[in-house]
C-alpha atoms as a PDB file:
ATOM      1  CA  UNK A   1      74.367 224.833  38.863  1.00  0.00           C
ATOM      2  CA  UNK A   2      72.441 222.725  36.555  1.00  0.00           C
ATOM      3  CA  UNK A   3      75.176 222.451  33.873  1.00  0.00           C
ATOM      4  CA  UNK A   4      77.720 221.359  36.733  1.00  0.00           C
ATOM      5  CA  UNK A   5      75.423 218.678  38.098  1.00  0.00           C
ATOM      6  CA  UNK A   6      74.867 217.540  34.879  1.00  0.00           C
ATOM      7  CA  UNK A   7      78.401 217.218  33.546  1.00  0.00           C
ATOM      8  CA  UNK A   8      79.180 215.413  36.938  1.00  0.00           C
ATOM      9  CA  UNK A   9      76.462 212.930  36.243  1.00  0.00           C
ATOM     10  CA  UNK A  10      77.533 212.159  32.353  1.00  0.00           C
ATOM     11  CA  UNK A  11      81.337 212.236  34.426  1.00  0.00           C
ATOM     12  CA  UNK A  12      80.242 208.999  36.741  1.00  0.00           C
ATOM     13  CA  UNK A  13      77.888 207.443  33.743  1.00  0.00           C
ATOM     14  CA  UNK A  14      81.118 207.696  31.739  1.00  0.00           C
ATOM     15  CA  UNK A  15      84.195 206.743  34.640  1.00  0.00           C
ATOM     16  CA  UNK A  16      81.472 203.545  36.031  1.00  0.00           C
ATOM     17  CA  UNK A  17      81.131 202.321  32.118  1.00  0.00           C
ATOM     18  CA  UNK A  18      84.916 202.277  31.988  1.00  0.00           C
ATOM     19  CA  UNK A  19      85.265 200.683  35.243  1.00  0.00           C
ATOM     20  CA  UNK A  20      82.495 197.916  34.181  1.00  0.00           C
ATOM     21  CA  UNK A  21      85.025 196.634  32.201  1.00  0.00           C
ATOM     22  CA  UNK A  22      87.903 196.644  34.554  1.00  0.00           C
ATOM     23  CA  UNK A  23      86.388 195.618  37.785  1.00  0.00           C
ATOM     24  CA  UNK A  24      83.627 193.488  38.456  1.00  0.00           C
ATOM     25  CA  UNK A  25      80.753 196.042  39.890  1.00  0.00           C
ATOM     26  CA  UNK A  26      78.219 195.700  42.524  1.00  0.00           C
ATOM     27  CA  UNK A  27      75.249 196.476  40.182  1.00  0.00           C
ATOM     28  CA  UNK A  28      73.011 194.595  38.860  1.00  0.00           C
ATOM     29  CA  UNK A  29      73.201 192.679  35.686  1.00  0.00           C
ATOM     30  CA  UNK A  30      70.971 194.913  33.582  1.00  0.00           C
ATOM     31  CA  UNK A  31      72.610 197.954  34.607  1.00  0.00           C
ATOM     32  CA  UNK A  32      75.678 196.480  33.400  1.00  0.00           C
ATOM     33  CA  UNK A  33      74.125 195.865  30.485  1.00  0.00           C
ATOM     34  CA  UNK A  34      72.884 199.109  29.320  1.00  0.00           C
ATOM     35  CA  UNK A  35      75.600 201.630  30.643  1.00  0.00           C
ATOM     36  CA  UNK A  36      78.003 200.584  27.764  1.00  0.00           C
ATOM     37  CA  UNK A  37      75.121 200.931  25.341  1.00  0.00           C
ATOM     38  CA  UNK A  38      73.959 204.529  26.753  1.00  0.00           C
ATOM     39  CA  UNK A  39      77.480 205.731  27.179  1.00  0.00           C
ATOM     40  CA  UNK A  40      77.963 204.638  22.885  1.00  0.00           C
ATOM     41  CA  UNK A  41      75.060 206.239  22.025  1.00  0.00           C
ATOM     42  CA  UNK A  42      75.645 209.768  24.015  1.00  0.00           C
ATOM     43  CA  UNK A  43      79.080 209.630  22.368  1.00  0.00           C
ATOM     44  CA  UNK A  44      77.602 209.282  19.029  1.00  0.00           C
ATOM     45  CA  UNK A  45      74.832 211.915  19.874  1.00  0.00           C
ATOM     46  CA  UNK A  46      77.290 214.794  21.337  1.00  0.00           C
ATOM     47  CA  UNK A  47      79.348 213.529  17.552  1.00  0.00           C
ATOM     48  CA  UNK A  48      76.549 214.631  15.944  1.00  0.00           C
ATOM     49  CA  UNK A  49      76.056 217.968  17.911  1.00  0.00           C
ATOM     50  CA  UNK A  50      79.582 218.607  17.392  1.00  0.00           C
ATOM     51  CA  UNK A  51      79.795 218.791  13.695  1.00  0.00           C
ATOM     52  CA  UNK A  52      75.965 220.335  13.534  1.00  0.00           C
ATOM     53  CA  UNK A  53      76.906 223.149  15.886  1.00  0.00           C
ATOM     54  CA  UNK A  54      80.349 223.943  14.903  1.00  0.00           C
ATOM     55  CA  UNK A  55      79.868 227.513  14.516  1.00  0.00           C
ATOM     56  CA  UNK A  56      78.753 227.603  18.285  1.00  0.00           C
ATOM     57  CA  UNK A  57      82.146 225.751  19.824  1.00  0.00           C
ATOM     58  CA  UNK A  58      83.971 228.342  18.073  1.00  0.00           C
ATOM     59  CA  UNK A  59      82.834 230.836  20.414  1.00  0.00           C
ATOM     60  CA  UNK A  60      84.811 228.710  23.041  1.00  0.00           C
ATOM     61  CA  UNK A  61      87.756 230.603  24.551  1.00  0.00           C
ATOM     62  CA  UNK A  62      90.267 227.942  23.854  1.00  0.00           C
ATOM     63  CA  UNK A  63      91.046 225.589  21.115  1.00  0.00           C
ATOM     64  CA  UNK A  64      88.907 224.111  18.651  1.00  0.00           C
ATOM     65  CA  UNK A  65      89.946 220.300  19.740  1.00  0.00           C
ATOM     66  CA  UNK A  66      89.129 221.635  23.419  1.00  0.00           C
ATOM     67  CA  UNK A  67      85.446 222.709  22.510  1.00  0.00           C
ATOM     68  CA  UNK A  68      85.403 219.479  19.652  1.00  0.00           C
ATOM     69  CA  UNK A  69      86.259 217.289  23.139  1.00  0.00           C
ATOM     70  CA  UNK A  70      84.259 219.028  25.754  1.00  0.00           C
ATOM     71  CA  UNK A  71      81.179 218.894  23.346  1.00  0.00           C
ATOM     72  CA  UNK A  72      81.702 214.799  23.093  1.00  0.00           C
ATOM     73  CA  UNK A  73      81.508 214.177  26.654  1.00  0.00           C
ATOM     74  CA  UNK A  74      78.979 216.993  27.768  1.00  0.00           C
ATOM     75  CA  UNK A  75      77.365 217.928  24.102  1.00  0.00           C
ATOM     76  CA  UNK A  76      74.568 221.124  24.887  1.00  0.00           C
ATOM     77  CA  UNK A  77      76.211 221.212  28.125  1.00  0.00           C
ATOM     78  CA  UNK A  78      79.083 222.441  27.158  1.00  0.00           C
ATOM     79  CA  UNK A  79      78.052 225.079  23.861  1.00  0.00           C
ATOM     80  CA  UNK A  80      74.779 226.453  25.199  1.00  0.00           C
ATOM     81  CA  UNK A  81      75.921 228.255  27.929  1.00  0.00           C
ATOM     82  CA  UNK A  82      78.677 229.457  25.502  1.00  0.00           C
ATOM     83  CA  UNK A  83      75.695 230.843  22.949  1.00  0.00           C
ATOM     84  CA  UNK A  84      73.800 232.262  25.943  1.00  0.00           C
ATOM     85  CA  UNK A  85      76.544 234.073  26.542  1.00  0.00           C
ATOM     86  CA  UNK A  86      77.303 235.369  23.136  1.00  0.00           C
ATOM     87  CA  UNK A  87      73.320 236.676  23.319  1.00  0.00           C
ATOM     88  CA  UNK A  88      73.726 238.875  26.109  1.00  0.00           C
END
């Protein structure tokens, strides 16, 4: 349950960013400020994770660019539970 509430959150950070810069939102100004920047910097974080724990989205059942994607918009979200897994 946590992972699912969690990727649904980084989902609506992610989907409101993009829609900040189609439609004018009902937020305020500072909010609109910082979502782009948070969104960039989680994308350039869950980067990082990708190529540092490579070995771990191989354990993902599907293709590599799958995992490679699924790790840049959910990072740990997405390859922990994959290495729990691989524990038990």
């Amino acid at each position: 349950m946590f992972y699912a509430l969690n990727k649904l959150s980084l989902l609506g950070l992610y989907a409101a960013t993009i829609a900040s810069f189609i439609v004018a939102l009902p937020l305020p100004a500072q909010v609109l400020h910082w979502m782009p920047l948070i969104a960039g910097g989680l994308l350039v974080a869950h980067a990082l994770e990708a190529v540092i724990f490579s070995s771990k989205l191989a354990l993902h059942k599907g293709p590599m660019l799958d995992s490679v994607v699924l790790t840049l918009l959910f990072g740990f979200l997405h390859w922990k539970p994959l290495s729990d897994a691989r524990r038990t």
